[in-house]
Protein backbone atom coordinates (compact mmCIF):
# COMPACT_ATOMS: atom_id res chain seq x y z
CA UNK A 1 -1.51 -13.85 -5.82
CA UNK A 2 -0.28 -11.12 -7.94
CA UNK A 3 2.24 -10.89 -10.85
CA UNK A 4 4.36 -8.12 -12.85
CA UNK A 5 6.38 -8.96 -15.77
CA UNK A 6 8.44 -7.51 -18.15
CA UNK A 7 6.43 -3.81 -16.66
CA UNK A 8 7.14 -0.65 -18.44
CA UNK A 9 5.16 2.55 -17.63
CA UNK A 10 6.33 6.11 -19.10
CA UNK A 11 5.89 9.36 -18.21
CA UNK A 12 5.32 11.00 -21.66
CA UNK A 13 8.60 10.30 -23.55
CA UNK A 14 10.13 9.20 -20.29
CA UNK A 15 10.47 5.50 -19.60
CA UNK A 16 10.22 5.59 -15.72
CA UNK A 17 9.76 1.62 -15.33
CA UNK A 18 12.36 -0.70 -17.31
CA UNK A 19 10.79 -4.23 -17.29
CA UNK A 20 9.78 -4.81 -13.93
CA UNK A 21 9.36 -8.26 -12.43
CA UNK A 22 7.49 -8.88 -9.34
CA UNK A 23 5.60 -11.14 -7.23
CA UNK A 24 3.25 -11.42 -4.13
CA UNK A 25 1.78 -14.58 -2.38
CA UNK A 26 -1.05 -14.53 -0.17
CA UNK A 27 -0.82 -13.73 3.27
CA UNK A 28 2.83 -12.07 2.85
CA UNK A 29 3.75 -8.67 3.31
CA UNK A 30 5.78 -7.44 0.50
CA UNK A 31 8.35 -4.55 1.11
CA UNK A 32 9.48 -2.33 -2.10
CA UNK A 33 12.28 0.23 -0.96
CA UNK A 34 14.46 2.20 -2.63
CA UNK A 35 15.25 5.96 -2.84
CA UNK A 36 12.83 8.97 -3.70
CA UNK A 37 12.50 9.08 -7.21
CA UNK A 38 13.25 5.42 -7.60
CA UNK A 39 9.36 4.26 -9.34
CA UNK A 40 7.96 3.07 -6.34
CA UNK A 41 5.05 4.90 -6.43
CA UNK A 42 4.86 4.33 -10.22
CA UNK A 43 4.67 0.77 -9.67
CA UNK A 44 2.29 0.67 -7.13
CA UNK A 45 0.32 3.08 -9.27
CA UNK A 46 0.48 0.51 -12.50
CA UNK A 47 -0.53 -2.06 -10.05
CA UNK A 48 -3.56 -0.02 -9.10
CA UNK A 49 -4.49 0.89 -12.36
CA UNK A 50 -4.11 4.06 -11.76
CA UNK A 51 -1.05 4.56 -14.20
CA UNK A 52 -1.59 2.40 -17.77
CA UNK A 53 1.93 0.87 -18.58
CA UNK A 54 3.42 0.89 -21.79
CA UNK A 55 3.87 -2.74 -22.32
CA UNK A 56 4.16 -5.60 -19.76
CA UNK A 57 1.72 -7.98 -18.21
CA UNK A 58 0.01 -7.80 -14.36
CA UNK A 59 -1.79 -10.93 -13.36
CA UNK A 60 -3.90 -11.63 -9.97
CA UNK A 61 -5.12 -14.65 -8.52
CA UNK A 62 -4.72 -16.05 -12.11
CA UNK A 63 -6.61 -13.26 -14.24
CA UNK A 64 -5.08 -10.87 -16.66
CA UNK A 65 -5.79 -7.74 -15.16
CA UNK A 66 -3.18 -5.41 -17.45
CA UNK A 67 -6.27 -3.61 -19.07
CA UNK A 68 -8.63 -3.36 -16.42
CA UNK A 69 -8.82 0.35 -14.71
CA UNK A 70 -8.85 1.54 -10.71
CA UNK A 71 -12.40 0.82 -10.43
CA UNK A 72 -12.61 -3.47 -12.13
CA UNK A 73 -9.42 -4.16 -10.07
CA UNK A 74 -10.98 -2.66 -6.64
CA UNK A 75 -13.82 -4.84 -7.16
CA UNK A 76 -11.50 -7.72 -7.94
CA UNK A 77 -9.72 -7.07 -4.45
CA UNK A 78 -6.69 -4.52 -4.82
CA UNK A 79 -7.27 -1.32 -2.96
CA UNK A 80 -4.61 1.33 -2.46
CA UNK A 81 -3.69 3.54 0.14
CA UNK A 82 -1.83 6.66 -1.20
CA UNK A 83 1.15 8.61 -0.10
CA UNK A 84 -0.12 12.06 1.53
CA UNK A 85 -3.64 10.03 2.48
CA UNK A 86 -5.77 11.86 -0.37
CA UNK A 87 -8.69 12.27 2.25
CA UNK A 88 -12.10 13.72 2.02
CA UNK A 89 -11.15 16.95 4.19
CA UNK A 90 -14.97 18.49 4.39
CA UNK A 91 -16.25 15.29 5.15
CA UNK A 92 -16.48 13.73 8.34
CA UNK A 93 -14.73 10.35 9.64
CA UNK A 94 -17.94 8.14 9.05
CA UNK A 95 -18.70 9.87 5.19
CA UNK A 96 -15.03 9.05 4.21
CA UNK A 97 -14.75 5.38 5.87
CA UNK A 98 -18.59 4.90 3.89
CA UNK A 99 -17.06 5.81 0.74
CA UNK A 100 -14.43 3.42 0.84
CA UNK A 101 -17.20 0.96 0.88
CA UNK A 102 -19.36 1.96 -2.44
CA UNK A 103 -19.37 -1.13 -4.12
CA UNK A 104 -20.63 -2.96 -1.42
CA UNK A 105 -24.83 -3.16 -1.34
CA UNK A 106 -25.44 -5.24 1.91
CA UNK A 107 -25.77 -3.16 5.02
CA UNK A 108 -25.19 -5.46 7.07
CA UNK A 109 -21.98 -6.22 5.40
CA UNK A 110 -21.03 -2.48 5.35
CA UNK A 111 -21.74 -2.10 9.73
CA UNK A 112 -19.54 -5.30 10.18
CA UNK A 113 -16.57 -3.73 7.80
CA UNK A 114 -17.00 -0.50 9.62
CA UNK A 115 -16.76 -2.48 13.15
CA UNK A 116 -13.46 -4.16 12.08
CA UNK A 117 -12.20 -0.79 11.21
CA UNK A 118 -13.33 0.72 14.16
CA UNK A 119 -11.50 -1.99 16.46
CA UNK A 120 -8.34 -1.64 14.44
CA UNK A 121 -8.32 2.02 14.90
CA UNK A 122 -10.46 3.29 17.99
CA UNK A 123 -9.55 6.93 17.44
CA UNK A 124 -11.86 6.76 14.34
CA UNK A 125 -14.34 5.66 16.55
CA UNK A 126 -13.98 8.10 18.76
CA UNK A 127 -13.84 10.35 16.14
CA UNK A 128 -16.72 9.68 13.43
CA UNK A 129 -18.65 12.76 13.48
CA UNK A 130 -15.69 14.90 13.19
CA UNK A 131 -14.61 16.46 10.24
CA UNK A 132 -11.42 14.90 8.72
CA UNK A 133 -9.67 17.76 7.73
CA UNK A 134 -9.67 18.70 11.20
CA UNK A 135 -7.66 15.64 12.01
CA UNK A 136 -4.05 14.47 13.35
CA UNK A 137 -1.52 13.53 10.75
CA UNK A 138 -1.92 9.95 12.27
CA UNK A 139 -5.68 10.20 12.74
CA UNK A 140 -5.58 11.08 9.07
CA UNK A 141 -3.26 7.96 8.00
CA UNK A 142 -5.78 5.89 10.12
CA UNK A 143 -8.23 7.25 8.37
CA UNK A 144 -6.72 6.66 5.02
CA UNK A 145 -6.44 3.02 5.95
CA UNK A 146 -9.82 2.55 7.17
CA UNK A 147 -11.36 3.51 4.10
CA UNK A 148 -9.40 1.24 1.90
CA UNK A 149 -10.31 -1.43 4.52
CA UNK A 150 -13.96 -0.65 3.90
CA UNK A 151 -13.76 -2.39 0.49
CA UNK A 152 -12.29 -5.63 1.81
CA UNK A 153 -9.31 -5.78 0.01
CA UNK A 154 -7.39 -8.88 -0.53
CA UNK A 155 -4.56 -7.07 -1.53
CA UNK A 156 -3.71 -3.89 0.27
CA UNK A 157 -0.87 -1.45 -1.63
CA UNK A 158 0.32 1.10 0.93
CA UNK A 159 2.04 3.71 -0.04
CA UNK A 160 4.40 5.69 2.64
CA UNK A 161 2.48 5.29 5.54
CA UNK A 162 3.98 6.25 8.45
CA UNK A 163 5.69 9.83 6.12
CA UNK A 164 5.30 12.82 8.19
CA UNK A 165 4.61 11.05 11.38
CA UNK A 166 5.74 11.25 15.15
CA UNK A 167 7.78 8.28 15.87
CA UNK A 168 5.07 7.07 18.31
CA UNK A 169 2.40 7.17 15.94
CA UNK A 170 5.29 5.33 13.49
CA UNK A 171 4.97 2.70 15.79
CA UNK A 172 1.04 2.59 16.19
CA UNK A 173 0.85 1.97 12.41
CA UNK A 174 3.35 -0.68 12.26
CA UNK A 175 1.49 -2.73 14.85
CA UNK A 176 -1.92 -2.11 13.34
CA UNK A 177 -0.32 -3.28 9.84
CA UNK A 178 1.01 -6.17 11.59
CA UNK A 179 -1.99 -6.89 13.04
CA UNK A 180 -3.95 -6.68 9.65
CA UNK A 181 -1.45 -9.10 8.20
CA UNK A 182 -2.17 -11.65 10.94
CA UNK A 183 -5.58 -11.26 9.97
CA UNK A 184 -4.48 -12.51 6.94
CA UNK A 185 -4.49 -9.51 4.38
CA UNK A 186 -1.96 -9.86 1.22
CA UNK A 187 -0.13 -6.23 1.63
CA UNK A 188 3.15 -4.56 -0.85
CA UNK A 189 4.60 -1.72 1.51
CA UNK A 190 6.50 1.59 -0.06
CA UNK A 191 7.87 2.79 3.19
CA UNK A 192 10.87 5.17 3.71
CA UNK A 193 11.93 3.87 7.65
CA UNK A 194 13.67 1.10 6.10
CA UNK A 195 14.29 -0.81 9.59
CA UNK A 196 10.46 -0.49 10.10
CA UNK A 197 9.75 -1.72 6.71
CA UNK A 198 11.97 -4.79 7.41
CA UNK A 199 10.81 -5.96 10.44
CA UNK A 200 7.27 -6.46 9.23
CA UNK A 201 8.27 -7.94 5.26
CA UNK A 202 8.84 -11.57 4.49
CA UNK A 203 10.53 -10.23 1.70
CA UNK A 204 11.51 -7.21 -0.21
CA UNK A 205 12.36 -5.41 -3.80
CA UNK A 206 15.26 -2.81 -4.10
CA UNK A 207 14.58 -0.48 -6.78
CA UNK A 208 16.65 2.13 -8.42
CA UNK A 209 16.59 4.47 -10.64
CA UNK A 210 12.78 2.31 -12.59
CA UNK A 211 14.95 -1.37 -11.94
CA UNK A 212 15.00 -4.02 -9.34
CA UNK A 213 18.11 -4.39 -8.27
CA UNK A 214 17.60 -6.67 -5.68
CA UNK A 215 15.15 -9.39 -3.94
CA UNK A 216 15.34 -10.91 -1.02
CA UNK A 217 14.42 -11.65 2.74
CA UNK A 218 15.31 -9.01 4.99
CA UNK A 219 18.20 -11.22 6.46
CA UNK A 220 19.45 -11.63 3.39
CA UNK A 221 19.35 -7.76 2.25
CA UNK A 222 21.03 -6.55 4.92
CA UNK A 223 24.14 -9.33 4.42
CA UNK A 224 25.08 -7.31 1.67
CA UNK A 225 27.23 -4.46 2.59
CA UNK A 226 26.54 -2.91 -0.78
CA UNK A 227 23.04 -2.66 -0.39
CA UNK A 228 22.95 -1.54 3.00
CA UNK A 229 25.06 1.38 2.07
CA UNK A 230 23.82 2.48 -1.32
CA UNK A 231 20.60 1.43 -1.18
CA UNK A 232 18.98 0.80 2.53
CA UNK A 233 19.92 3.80 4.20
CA UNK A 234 21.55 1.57 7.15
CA UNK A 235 24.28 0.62 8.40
């Protein structure tokens, strides 16, 4: 579905990606861990278009999409959700999920998106005419979700989702984004509870320091001692 080669991206005179390879078939879920700092984010932002890389090539479902910006590859089917959920905080649950929905025209198409949300996540329901800043941490990550739901992605990049969260709430998220995967959304997860992360991944990337270090099912991550020292957090 989607493809990274040879992916540089710098921050000014800083090379913070060093030829990245990646890939992502449909219907899996796609874990990328590694340690703060690592280019996680960076990636996911260069995937985005949000971040223009220095050289390298991104392909999805086929199409060079290396020159496109946030807005061409949205409509193509790649919508992010950010670390620290970026919402609209003066506007209410309902403005924020309906602007995560701008490209599409057809209202009827709009109240059915809105009704999948709203039975994936039945606080926003609850919730619609309330003003978002006023939410939860969680209600906020919901909402964050929502809204990149709203524009149907085919590929969803999620970026930290459960940080900052109560460990129940952790576990609401991971069973909604289990639940979206059965559906059968494409999804590449930055997540910092690594055992959380690879319970739900059919595979994952190891970065370090702008390089992959490692790929791999989850099994076959966590046979190497190495890696589950230096570079999983477990033990």
């Amino acid at each position: 579905m989607l493809k990274a080669e040879d992916l540089r991206v710098n921050y000014g005179p800083i090379e913070a990606l060093h030829g990245i390879a990646l890939d992502i078939q449909q219907g899996e879920v796609v874990g990328l861990l590694g340690a703060n700092g690592a280019g996680k984010t960076t990636i996911l932002g260069a995937l985005s278009g949000l971040l223009k890389p220095k050289s390298g090539k991104i392909t999805f479902e086929g199409k060079d999409i290396t020159r496109l910006g946030a807005p061409e590859r949205v409509a193509l089917g790649i919508t992010q959700v950010p670390e620290g959920r970026r919402i609209f905080a003066n506007l209410t649950v309902s403005e924020n999920l309906l602007l995560g929905g701008y490209l599409e025209l057809s209202p009827h198409k709009i109240r059915e998106r809105l009704e999948h949300v709203e039975a994936l996540f039945p606080r926003l329901a609850e919730r619609k005419r309330q003003v978002a800043g006023t939410l939860s941490g969680g209600e906020q990550q919901m909402l964050a979700m929502g809204r990149a739901l709203m524009a149907a992605p085919r590929l969803l990049l999620l970026d930290e989702p459960s940080l900052g969260l109560a460990p129940f709430l952790i576990t609401d998220i991971f069973k909604t984004i289990r639940k979206m995967n059965e559906e059968g959304l494409t999804m590449l997860l930055v997540e910092q509870n690594v055992h959380k992360s690879l319970e739900i991944c059919q595979r994952a990337y190891v970065l370090e320091t702008g390089k992959m270090v490692a790929h791999g099912s989850p099994e076959e991550l966590m046979k190497d001692e190495l890696l589950r020292n230096a570079y999983l957090g477990v033990v």
